[in-house]
C-alpha atoms as a PDB file:
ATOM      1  CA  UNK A   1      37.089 -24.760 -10.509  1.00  0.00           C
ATOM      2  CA  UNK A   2      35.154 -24.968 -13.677  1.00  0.00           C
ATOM      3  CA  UNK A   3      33.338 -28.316 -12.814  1.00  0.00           C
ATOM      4  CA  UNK A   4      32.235 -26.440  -9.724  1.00  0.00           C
ATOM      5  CA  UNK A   5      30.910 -23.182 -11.551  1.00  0.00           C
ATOM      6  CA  UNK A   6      28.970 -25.200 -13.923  1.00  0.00           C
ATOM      7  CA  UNK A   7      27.392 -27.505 -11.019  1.00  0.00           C
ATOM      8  CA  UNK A   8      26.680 -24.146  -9.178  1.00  0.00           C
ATOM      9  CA  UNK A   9      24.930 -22.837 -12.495  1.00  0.00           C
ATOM     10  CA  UNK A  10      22.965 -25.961 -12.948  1.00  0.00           C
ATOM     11  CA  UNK A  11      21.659 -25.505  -9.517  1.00  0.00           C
ATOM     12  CA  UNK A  12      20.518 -21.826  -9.930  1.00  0.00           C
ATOM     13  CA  UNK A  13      18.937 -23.308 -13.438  1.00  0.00           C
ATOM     14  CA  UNK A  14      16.991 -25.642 -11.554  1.00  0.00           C
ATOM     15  CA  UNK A  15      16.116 -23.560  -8.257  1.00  0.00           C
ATOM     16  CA  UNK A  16      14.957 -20.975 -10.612  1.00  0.00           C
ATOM     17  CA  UNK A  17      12.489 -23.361 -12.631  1.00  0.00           C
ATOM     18  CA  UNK A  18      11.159 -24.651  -9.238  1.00  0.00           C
ATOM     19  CA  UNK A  19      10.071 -20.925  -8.438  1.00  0.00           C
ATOM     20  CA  UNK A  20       8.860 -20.752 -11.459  1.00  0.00           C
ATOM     21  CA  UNK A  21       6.475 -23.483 -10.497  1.00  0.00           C
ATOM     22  CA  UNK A  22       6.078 -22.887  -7.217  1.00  0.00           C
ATOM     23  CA  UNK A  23       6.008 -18.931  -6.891  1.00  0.00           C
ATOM     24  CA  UNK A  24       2.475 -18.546  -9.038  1.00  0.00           C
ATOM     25  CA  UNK A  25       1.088 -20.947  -6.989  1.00  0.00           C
ATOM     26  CA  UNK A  26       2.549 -19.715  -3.389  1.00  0.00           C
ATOM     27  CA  UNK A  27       0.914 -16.747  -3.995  1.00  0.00           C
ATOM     28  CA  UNK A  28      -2.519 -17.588  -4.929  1.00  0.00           C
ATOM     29  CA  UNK A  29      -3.075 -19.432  -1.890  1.00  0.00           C
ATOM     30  CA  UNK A  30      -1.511 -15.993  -0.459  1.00  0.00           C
ATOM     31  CA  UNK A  31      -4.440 -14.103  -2.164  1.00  0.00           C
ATOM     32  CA  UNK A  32      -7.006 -17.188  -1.197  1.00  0.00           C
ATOM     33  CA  UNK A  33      -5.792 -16.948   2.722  1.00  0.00           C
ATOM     34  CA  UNK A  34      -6.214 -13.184   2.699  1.00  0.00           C
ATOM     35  CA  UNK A  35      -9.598 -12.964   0.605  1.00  0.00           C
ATOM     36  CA  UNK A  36     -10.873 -15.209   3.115  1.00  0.00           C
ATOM     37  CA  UNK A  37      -9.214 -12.726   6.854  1.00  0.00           C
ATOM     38  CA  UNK A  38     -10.847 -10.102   4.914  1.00  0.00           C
ATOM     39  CA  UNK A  39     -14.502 -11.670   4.756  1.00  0.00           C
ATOM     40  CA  UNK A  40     -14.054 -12.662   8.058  1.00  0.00           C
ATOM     41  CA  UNK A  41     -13.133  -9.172   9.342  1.00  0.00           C
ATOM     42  CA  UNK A  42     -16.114  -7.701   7.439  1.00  0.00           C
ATOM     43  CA  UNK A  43     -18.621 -10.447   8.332  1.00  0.00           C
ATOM     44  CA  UNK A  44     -17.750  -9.634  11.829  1.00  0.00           C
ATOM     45  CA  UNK A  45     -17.676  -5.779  11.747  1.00  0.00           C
ATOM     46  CA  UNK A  46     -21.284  -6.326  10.608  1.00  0.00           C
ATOM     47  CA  UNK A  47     -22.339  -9.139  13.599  1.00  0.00           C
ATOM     48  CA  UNK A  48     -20.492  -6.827  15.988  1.00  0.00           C
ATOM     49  CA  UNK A  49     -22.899  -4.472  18.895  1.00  0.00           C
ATOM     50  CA  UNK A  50     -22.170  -2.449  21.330  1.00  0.00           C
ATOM     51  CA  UNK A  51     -22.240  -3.695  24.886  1.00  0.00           C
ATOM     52  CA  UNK A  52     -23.684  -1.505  27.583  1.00  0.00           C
ATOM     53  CA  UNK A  53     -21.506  -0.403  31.106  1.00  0.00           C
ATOM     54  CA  UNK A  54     -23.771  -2.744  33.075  1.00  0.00           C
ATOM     55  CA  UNK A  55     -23.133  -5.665  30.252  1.00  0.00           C
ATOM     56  CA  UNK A  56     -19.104  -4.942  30.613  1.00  0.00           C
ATOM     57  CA  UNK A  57     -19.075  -4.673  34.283  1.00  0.00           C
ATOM     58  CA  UNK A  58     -21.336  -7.801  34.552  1.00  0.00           C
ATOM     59  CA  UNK A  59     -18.337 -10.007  32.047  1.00  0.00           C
ATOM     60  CA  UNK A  60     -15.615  -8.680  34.337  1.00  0.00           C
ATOM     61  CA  UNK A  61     -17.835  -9.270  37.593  1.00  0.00           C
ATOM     62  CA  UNK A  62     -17.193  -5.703  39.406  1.00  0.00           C
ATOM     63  CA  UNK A  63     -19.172  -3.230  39.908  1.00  0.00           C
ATOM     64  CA  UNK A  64     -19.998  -0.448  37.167  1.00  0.00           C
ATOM     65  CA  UNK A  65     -18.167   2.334  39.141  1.00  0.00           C
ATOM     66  CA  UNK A  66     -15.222  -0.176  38.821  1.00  0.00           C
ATOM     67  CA  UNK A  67     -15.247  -0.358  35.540  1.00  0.00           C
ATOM     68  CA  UNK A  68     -15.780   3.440  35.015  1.00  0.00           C
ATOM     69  CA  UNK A  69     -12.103   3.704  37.191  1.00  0.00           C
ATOM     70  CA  UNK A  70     -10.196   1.326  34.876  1.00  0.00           C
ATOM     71  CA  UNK A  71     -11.833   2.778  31.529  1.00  0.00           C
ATOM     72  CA  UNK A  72     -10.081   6.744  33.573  1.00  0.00           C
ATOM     73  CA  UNK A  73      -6.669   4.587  34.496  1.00  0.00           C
ATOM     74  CA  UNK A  74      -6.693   3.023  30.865  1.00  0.00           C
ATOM     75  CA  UNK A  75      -6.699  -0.569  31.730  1.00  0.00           C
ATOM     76  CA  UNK A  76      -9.516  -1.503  29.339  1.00  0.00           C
ATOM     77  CA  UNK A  77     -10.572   0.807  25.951  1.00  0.00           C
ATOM     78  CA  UNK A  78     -12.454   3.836  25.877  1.00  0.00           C
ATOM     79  CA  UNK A  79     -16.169   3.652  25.516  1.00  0.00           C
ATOM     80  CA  UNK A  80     -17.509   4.501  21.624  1.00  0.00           C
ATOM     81  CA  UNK A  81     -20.292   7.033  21.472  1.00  0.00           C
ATOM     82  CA  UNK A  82     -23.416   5.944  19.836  1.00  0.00           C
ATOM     83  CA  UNK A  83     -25.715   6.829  17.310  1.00  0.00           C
ATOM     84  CA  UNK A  84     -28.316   8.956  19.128  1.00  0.00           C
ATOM     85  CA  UNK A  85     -27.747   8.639  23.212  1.00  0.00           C
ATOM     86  CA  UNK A  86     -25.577   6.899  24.979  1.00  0.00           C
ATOM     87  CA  UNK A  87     -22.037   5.234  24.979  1.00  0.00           C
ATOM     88  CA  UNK A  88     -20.452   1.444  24.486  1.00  0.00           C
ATOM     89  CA  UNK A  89     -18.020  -0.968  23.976  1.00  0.00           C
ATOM     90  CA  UNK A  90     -18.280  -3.232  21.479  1.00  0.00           C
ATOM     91  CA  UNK A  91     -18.547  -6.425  21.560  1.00  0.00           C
ATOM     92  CA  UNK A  92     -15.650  -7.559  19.719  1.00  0.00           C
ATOM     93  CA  UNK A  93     -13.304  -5.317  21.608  1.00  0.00           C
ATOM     94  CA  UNK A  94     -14.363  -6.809  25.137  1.00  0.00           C
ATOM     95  CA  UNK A  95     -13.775 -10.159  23.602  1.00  0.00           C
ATOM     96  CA  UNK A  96     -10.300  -9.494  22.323  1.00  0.00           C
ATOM     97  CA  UNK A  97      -9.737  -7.727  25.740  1.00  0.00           C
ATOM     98  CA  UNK A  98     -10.722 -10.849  27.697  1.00  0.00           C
ATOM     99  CA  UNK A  99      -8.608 -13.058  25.485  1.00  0.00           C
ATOM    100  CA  UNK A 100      -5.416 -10.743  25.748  1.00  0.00           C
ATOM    101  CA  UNK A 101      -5.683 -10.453  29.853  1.00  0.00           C
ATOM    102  CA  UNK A 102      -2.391 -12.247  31.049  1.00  0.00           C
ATOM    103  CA  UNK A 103      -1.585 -12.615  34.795  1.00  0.00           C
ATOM    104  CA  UNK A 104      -0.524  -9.443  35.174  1.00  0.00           C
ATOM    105  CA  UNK A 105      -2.840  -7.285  33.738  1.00  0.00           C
ATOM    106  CA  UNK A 106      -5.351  -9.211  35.700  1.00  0.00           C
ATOM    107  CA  UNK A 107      -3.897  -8.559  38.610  1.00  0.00           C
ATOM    108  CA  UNK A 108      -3.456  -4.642  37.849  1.00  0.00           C
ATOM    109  CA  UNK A 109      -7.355  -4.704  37.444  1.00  0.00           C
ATOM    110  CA  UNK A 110      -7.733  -6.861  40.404  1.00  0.00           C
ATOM    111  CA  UNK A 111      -5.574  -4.370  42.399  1.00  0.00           C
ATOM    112  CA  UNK A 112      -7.281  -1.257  40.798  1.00  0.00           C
ATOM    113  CA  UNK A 113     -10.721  -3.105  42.259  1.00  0.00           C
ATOM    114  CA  UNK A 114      -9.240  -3.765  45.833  1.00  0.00           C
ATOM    115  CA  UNK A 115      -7.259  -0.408  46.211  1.00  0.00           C
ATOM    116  CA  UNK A 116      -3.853  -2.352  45.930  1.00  0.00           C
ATOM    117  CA  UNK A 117      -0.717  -0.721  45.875  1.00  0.00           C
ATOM    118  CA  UNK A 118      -0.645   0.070  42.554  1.00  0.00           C
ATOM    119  CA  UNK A 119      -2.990   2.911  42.785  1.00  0.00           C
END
């Protein structure tokens, strides 16, 4: 029973020297990796416009009073007001949308185009 307490001590001894080695390191290339999502994030909040309703409704190919319905029903994001006149998505946003759309929520907008049953 001793043997096997001192074998289990020498591995904690040498587990524990590992981290020691490997922890610092782990997370600066923690640090690095976010750094670098940050500066991405900001680099793109400052390349990012605002898309107009004619813009949006020309991406999803339906008309503009379509896209006026699913903005009301909550299939796609709200419109942002802009600085002076007007209103917008931006660009980003109808991106991420487009990327997100599965089967189903493309067929919830196609049915909220058609006047399917799930009106």
């Amino acid at each position: 029973m001793q043997r096997q307490s001192g074998l289990l001590n020498d591995i904690e001894v040498v587990l524990e020297r590992a981290l020691d080695r490997i922890l610092p390191r782990l997370l600066r290339e923690l640090v690095r990796e976010q750094d670098a999502i940050s500066a991405t994030a900001a680099s793109h909040q400052l390349t990012d416009r605002f898309m107009s309703l004619q813009e949006v409704a020309t991406v999803f190919g339906v008309h503009r009073t379509t896209l006026l319905r699913w903005e009301q029903r909550q299939l796609i994001p709200s419109r942002r007001r802009l600085p002076g006149q007007g209103t917008g998505w931006l660009k980003s946003e109808i991106a991420s949308l487009l990327l997100r759309l599965d089967r189903t929520q493309s067929s919830r907008l196609k049915d909220a185009h058609l006047g399917g049953a799930n009106e």
